[in-house]
C-alpha atoms as a PDB file:
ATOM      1  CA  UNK A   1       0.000   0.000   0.000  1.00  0.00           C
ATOM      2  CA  UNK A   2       1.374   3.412  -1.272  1.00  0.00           C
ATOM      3  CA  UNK A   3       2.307   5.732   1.424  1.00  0.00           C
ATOM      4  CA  UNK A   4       0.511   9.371   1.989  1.00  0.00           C
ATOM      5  CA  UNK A   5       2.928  10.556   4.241  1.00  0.00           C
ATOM      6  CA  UNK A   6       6.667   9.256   5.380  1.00  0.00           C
ATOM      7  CA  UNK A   7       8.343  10.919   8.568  1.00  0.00           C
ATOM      8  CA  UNK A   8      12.231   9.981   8.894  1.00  0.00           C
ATOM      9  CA  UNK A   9      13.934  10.636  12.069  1.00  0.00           C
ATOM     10  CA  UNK A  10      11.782  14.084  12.937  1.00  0.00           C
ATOM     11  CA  UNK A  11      13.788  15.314  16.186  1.00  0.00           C
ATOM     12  CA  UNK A  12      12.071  19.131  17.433  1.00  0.00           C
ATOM     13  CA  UNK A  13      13.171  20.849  20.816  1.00  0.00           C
ATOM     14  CA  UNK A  14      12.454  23.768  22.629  1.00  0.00           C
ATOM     15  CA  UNK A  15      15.353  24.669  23.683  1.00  0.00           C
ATOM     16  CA  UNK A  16      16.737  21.978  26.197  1.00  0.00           C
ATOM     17  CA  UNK A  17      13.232  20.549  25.696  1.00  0.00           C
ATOM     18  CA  UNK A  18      13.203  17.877  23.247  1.00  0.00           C
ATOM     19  CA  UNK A  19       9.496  17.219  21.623  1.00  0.00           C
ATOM     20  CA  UNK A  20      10.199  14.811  19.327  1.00  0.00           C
ATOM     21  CA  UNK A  21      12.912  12.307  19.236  1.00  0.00           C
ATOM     22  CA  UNK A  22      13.758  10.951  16.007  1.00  0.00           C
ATOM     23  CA  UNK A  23      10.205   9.786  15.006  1.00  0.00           C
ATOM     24  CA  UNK A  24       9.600   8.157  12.197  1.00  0.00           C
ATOM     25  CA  UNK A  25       6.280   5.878  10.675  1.00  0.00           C
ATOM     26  CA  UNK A  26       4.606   5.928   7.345  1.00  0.00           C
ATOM     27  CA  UNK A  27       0.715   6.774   6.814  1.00  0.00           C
ATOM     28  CA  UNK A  28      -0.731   4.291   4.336  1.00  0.00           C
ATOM     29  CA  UNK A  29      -2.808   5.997   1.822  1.00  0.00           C
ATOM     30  CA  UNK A  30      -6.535   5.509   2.317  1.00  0.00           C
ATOM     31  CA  UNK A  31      -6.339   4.841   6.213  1.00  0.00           C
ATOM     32  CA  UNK A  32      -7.427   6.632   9.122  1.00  0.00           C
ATOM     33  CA  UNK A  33      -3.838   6.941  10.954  1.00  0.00           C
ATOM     34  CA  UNK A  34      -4.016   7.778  14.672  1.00  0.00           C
ATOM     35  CA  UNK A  35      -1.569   9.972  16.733  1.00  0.00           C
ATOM     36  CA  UNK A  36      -2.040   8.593  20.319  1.00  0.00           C
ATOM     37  CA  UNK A  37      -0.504   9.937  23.301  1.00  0.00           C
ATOM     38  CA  UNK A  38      -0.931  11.447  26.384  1.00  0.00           C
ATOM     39  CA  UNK A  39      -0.978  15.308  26.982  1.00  0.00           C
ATOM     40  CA  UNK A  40       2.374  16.459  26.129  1.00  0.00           C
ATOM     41  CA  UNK A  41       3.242  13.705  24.489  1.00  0.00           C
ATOM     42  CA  UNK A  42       4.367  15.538  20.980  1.00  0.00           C
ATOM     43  CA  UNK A  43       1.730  15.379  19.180  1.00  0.00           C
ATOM     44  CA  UNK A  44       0.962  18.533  18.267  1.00  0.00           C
ATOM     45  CA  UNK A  45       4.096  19.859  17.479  1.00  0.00           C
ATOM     46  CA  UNK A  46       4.249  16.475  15.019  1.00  0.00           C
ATOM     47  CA  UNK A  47       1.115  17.698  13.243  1.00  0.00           C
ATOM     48  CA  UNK A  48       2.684  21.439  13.112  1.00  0.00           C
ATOM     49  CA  UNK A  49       5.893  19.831  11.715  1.00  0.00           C
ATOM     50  CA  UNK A  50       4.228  18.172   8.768  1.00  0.00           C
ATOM     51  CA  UNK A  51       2.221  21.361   7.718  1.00  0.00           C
ATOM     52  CA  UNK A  52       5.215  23.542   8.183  1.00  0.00           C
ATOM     53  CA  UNK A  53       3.643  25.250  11.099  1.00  0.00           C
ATOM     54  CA  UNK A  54       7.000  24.028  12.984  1.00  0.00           C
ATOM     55  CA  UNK A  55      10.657  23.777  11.329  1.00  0.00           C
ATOM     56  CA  UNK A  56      12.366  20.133  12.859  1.00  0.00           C
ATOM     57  CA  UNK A  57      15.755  20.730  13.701  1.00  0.00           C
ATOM     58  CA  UNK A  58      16.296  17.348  12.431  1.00  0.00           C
ATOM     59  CA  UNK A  59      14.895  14.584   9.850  1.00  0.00           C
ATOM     60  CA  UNK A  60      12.604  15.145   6.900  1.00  0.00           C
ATOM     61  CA  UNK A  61       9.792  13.945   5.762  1.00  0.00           C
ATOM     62  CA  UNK A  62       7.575  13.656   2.463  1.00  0.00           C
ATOM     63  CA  UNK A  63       4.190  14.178   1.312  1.00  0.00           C
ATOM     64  CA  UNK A  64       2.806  11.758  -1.811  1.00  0.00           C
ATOM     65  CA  UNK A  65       6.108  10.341  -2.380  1.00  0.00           C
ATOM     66  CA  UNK A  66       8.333  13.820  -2.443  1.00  0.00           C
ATOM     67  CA  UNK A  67       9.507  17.152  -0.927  1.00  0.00           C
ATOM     68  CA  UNK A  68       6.999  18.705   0.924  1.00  0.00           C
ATOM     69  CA  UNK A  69       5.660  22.022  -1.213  1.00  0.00           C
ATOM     70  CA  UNK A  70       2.390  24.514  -1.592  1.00  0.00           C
ATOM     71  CA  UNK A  71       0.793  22.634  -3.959  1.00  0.00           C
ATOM     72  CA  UNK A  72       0.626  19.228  -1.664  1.00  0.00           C
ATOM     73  CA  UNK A  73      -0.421  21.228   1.081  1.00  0.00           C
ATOM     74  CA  UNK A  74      -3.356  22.412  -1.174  1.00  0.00           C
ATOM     75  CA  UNK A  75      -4.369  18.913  -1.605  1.00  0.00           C
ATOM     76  CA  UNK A  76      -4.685  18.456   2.378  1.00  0.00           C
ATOM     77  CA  UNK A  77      -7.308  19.761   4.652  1.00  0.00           C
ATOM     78  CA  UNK A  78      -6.165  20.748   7.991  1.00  0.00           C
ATOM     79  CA  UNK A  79      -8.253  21.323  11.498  1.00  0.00           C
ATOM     80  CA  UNK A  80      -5.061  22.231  13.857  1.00  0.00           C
ATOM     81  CA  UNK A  81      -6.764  24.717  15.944  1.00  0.00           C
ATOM     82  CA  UNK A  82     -10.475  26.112  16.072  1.00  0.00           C
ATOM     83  CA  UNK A  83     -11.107  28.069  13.197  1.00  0.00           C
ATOM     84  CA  UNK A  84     -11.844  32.258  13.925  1.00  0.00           C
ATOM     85  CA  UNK A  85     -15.790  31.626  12.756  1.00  0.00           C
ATOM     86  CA  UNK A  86     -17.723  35.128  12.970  1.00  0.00           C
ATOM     87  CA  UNK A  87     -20.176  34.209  15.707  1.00  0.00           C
ATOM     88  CA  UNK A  88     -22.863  36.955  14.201  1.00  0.00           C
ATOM     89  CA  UNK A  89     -22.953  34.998  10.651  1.00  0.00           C
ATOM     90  CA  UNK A  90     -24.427  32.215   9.488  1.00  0.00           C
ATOM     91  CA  UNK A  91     -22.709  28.903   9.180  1.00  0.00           C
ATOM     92  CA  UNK A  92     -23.361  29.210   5.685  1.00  0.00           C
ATOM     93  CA  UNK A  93     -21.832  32.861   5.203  1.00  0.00           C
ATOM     94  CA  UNK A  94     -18.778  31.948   7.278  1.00  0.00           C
ATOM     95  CA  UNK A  95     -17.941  28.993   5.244  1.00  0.00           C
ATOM     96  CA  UNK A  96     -18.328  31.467   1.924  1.00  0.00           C
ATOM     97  CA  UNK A  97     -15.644  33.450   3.607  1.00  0.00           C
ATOM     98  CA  UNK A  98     -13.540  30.782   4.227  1.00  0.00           C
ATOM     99  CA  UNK A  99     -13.937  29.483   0.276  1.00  0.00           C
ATOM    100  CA  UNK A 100     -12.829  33.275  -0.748  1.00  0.00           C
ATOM    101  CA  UNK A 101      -9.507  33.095   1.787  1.00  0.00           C
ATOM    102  CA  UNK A 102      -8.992  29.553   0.487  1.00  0.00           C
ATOM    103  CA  UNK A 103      -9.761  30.211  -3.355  1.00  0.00           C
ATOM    104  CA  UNK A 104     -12.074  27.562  -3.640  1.00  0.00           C
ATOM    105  CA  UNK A 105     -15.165  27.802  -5.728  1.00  0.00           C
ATOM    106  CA  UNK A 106     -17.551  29.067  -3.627  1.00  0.00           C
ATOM    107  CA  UNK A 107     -20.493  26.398  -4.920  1.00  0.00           C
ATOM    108  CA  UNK A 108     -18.305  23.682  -3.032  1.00  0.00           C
ATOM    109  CA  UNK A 109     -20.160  24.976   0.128  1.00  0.00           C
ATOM    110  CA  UNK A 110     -23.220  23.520  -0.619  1.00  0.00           C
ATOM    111  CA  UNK A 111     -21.538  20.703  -0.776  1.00  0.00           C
ATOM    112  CA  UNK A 112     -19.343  20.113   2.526  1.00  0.00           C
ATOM    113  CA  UNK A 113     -22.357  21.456   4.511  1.00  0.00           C
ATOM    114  CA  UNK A 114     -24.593  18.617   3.279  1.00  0.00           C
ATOM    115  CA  UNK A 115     -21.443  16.007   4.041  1.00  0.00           C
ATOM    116  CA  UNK A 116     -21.520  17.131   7.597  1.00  0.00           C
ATOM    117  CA  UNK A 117     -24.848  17.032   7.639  1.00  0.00           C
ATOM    118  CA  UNK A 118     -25.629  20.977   8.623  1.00  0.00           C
ATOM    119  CA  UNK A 119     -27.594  21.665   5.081  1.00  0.00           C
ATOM    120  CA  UNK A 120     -30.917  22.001   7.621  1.00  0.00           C
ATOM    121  CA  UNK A 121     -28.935  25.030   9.570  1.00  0.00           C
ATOM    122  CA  UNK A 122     -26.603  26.235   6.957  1.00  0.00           C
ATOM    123  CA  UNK A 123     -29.049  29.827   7.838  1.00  0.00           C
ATOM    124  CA  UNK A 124     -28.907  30.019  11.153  1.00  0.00           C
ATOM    125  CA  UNK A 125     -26.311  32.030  12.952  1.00  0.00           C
ATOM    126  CA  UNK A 126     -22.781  30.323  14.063  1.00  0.00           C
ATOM    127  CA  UNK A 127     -23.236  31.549  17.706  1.00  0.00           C
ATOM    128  CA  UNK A 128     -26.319  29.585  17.894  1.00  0.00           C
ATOM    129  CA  UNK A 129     -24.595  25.835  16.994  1.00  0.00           C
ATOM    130  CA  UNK A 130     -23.788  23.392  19.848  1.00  0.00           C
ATOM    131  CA  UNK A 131     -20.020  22.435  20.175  1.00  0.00           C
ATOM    132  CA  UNK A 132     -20.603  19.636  18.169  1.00  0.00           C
ATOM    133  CA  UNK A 133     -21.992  21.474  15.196  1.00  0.00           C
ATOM    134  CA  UNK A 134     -19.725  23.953  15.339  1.00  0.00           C
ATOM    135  CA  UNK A 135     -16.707  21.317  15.056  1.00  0.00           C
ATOM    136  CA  UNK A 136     -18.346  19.831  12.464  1.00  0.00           C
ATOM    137  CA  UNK A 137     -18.666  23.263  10.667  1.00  0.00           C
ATOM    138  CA  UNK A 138     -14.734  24.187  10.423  1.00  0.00           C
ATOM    139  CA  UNK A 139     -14.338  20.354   9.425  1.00  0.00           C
ATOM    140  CA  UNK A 140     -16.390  21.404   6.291  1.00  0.00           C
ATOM    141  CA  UNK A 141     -14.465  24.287   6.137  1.00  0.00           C
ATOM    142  CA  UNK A 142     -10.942  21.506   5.887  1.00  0.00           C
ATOM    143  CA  UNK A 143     -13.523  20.018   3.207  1.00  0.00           C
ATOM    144  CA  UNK A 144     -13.462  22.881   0.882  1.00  0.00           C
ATOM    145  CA  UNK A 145     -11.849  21.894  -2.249  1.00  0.00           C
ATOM    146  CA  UNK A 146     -12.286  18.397  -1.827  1.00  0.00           C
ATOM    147  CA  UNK A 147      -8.618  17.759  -0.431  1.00  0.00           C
ATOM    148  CA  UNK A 148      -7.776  13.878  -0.398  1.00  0.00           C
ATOM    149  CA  UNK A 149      -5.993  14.044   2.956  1.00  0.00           C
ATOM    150  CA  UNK A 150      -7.320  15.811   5.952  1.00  0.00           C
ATOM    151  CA  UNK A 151      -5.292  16.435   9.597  1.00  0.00           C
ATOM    152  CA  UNK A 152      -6.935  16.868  12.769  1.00  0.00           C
ATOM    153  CA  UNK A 153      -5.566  17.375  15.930  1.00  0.00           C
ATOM    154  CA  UNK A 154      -7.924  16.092  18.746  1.00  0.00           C
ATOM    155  CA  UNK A 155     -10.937  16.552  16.681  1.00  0.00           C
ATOM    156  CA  UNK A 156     -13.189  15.626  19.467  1.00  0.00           C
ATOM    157  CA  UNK A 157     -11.622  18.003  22.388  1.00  0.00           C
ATOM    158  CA  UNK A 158     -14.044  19.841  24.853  1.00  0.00           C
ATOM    159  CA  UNK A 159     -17.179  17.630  23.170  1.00  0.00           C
ATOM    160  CA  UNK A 160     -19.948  15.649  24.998  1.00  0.00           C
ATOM    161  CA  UNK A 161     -20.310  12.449  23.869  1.00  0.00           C
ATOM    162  CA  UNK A 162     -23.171  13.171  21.761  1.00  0.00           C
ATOM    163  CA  UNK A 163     -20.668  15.405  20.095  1.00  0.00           C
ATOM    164  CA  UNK A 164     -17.643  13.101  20.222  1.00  0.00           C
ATOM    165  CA  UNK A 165     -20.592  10.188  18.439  1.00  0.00           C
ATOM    166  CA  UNK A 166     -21.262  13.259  15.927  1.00  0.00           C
ATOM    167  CA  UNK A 167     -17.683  13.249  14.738  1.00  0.00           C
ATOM    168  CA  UNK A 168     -16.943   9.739  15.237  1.00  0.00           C
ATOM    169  CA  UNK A 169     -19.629   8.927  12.712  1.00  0.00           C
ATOM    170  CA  UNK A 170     -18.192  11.748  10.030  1.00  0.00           C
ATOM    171  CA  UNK A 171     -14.680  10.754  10.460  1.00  0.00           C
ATOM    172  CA  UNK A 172     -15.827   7.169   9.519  1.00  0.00           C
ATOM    173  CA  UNK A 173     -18.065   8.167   6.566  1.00  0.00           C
ATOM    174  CA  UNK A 174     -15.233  10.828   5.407  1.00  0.00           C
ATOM    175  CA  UNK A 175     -12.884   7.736   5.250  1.00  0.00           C
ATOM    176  CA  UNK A 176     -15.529   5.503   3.236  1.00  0.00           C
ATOM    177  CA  UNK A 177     -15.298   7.934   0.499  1.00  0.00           C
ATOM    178  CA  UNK A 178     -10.910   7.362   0.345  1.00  0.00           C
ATOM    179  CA  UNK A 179     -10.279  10.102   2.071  1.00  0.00           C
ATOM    180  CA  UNK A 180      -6.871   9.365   4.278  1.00  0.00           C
ATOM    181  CA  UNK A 181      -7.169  10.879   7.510  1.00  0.00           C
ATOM    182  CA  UNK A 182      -4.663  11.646   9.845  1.00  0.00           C
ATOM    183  CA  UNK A 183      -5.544  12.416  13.625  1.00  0.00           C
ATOM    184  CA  UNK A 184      -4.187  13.232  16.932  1.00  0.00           C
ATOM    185  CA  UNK A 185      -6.377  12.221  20.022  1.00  0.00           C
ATOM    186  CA  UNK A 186      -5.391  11.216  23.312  1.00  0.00           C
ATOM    187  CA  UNK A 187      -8.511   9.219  24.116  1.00  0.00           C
ATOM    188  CA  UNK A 188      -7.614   5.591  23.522  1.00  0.00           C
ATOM    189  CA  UNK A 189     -11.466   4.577  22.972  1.00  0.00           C
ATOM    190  CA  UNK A 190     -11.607   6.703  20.151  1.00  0.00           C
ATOM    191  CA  UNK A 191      -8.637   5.708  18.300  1.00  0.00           C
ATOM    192  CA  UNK A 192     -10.120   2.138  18.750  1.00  0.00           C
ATOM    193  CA  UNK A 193     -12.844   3.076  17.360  1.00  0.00           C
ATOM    194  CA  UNK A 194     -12.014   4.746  14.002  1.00  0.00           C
ATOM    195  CA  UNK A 195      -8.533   4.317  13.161  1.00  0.00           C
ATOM    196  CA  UNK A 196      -7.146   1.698  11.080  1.00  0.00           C
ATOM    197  CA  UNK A 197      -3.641   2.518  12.044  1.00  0.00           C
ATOM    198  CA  UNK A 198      -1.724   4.103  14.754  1.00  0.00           C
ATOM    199  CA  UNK A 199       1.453   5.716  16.164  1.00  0.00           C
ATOM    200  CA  UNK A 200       1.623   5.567  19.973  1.00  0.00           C
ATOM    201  CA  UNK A 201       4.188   8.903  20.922  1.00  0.00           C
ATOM    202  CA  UNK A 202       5.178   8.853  24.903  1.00  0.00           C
ATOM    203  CA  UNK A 203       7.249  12.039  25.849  1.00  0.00           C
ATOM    204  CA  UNK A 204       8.028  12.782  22.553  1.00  0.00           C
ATOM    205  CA  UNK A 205       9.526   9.151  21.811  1.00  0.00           C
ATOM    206  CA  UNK A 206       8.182   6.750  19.028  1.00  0.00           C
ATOM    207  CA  UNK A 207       6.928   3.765  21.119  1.00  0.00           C
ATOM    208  CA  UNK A 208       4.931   1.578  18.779  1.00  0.00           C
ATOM    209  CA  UNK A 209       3.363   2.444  15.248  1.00  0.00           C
ATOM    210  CA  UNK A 210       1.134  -0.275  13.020  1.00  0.00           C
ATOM    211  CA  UNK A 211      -2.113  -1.618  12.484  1.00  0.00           C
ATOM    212  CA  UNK A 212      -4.506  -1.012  15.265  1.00  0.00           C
ATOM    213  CA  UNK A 213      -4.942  -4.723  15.419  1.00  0.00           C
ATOM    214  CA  UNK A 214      -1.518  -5.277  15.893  1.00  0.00           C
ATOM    215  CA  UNK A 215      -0.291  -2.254  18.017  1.00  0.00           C
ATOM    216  CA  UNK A 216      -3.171  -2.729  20.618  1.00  0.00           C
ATOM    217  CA  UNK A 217      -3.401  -6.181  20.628  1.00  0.00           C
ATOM    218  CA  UNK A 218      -6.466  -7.281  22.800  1.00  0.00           C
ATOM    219  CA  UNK A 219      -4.418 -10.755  24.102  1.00  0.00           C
ATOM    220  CA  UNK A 220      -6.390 -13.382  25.494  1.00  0.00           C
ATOM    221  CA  UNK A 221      -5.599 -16.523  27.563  1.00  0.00           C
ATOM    222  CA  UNK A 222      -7.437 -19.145  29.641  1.00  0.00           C
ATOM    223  CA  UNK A 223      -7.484 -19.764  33.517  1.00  0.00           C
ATOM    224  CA  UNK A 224      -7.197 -23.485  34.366  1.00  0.00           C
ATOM    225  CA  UNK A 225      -8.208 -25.365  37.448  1.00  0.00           C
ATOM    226  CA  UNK A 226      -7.895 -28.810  37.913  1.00  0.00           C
ATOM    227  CA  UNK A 227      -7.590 -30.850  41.601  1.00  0.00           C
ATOM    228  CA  UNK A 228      -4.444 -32.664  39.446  1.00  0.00           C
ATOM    229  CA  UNK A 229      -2.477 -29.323  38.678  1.00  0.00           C
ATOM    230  CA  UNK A 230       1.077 -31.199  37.738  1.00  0.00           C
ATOM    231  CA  UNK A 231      -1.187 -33.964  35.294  1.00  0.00           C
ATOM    232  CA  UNK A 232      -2.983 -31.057  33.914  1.00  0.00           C
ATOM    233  CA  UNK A 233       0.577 -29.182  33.291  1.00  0.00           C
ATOM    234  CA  UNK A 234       2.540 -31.954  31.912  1.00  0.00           C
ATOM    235  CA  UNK A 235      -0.665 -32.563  29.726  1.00  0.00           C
ATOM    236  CA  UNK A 236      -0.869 -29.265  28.322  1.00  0.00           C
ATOM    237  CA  UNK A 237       2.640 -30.308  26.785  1.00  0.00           C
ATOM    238  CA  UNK A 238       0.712 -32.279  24.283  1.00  0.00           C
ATOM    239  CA  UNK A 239      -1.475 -29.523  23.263  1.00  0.00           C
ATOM    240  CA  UNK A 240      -1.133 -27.546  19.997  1.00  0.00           C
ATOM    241  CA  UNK A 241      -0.846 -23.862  20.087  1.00  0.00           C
ATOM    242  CA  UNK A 242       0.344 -23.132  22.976  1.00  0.00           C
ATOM    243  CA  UNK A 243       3.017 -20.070  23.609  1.00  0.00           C
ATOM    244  CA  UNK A 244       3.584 -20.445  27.333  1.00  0.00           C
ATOM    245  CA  UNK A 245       1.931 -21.174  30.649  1.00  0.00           C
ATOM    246  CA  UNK A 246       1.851 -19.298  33.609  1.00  0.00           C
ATOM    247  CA  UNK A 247       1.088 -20.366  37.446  1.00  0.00           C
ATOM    248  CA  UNK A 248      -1.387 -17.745  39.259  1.00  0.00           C
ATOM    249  CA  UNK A 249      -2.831 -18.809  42.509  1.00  0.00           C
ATOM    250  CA  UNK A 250      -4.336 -22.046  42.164  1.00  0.00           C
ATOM    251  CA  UNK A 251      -4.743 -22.024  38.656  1.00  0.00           C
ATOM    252  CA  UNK A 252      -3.103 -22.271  35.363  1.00  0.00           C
ATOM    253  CA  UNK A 253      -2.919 -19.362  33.233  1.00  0.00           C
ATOM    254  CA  UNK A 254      -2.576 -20.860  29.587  1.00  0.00           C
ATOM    255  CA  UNK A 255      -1.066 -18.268  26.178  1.00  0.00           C
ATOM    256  CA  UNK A 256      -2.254 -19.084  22.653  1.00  0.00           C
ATOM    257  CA  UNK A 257      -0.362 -18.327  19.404  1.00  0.00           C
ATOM    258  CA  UNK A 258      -3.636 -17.334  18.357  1.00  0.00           C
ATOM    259  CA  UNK A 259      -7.401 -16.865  19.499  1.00  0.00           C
ATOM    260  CA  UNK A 260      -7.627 -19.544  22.127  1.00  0.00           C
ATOM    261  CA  UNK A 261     -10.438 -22.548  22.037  1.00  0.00           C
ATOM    262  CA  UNK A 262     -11.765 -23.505  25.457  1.00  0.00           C
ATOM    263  CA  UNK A 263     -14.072 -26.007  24.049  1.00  0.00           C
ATOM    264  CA  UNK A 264     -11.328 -27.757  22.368  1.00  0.00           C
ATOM    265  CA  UNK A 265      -9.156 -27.468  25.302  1.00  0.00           C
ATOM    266  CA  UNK A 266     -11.725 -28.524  27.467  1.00  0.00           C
ATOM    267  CA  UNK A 267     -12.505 -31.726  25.449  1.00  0.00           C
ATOM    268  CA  UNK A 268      -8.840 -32.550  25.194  1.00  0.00           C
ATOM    269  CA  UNK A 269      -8.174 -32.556  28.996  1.00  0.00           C
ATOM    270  CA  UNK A 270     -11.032 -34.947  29.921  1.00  0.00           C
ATOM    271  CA  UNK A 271     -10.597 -37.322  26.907  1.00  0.00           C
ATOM    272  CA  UNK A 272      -6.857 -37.356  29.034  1.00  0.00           C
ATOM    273  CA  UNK A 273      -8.590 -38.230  32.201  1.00  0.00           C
ATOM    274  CA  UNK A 274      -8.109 -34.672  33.745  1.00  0.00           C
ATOM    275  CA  UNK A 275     -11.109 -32.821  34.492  1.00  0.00           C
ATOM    276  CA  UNK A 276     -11.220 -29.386  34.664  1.00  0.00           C
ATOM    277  CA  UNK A 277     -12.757 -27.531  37.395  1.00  0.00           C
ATOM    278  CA  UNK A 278     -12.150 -24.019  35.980  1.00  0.00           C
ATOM    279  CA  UNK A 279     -11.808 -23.183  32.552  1.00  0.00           C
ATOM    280  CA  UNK A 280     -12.284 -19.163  31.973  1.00  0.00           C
ATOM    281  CA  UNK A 281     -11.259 -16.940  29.048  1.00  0.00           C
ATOM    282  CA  UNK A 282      -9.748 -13.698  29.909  1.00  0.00           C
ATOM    283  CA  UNK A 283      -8.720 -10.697  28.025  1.00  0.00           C
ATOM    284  CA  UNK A 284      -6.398  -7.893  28.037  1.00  0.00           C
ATOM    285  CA  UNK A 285      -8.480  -4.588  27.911  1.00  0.00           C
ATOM    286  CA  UNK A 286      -6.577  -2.273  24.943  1.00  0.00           C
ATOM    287  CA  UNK A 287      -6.335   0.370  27.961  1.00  0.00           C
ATOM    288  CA  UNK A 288      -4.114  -2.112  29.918  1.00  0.00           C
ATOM    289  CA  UNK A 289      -2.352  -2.458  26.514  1.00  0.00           C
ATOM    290  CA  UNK A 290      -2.106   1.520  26.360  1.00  0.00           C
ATOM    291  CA  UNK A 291      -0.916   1.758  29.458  1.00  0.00           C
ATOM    292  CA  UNK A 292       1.563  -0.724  29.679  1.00  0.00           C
ATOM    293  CA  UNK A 293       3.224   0.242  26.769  1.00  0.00           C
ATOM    294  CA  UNK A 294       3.868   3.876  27.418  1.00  0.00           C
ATOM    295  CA  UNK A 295       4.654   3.639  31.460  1.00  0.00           C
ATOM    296  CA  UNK A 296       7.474   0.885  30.091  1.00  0.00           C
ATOM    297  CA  UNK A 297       8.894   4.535  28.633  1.00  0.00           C
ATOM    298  CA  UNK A 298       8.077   6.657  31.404  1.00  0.00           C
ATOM    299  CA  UNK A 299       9.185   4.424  34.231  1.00  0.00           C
END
């Protein structure tokens, strides 16, 4: 899969500050590419790096394949801080404006208003939109043009989660239509829930970056009892698929090289003549998985 955007080794400090420490991922083109981090974490100066907000002091990086220049940034639609909307306008009127700054044709507003579903209260006056509509306003404002990348940075900040569902859903529609999206957030749940891919930054340092599947891994194992422990333990030799075993209180916690099959399992043991008297699947939540991985940088 063709890559949108390539970082190599992007170091930024603030004076003896460092925000970035030699990062460096690749955004596949058509995915929905998480920045996840705590506050702090480097995120946004990442962002302001790869719109030229921010000058790195070291590594590059490239946009479609090649040196970063104005006319791939007017292919990208960016949402780094809260538009300056005129509160006394409509949402319609303000989004006219923004066409006019941008130099895009100013018929494409009909357009992104019906994609973010404000057609119904394009008239109404910007001061008189929930949070929620008025994030989803300056996203059709990123919309103008039709750019085929679009940047948020925590998209969802300051929302109720009416809101946050309200740009959840858009995100995922925006990215049914091949737009790749590229978003900082610091709320694990949401990054589970719309990304495809993600880069998990921890005090400025790259700490895992892949598939959501594979970066937040939701692991599973099964808990064993048995009133023969050692026969149940020497048994479990014979069974396929197993990565390792683990001893936890009076039972036998049991690690699969993939999803793990307690029926099978079960039916194994007692055609062996051990009987099981506690057989439970357990799971690694992702936040465990979140928060393992970036306290093993921290600590």
């Amino acid at each position: 899969m063709a890559s949108i955007l390539s970082l190599n080794n992007i170091t930024k400090s603030y004076g003896k500050i460092q925000a970035l420490k030699g990062v460096s991922f690749d955004v596949p083109q058509g995915s929905v590419f998480g920045i996840l981090g705590p506050n702090g974490s480097g995120k946004t100066t990442l962002l302001g790096v790869v719109m030229d907000v921010l000058k790195p002091n070291g590594g590059n990086f490239r946009w479609f394949g090649e040196e970063p220049s104005d006319k791939q940034r007017r292919k990208i639609g960016t949402l780094l801080e809260t538009p300056n909307f005129y509160h006394y306008l409509s949402g319609e009127r303000n989004l006219q404006i923004a066409a006019a700054i941008k130099q895009k044709p100013p018929e494409d507003v009909d357009r992104v208003v019906k994609l973010v579903r404000l057609y119904e209260r394009r008239q109404s006056k910007f001061q008189t939109y929930s949070l929620g509509m008025k994030q989803r306003l300056a996203i059709a404002s990123c919309l103008l043009g039709n750019p085929s990348v679009l940047v948020f940075d925590e998209p969802t900040n300051g929302l109720d989660p009416s809101g946050i569902a309200e740009i959840r859903e858009l995100i995922i529609e925006l990215s049914k239509e091949g737009k790749t999206i590229i978003l900082a957030s610091h709320l694990l749940a949401e990054v589970e829930k719309v990304c495809t891919h993600v880069s998990i930054l921890q005090q400025g340092t790259l700490i895992a970056s892949g598939s959501v599947h594979s970066v937040l891994s939701n692991e599973e194992w099964l808990e064993l009892g048995s009133a023969n422990p050692e026969n149940l333990r020497t048994l479990l030799n014979q069974f396929p698929g197993i990565k390792k075993t683990e001893e936890s209180g009076d039972y036998l916690l049991v690690f699969f090289e993939s999803s793990p099959d307690a029926s099978a399992l079960n039916q194994f043991c007692f055609e062996h003549g051990v009987v099981l008297s506690h057989l439970q699947l357990r799971k690694k939540s992702l936040e465990a998985e979140f928060i393992a991985l970036t306290h093993n940088v921290s600590s």
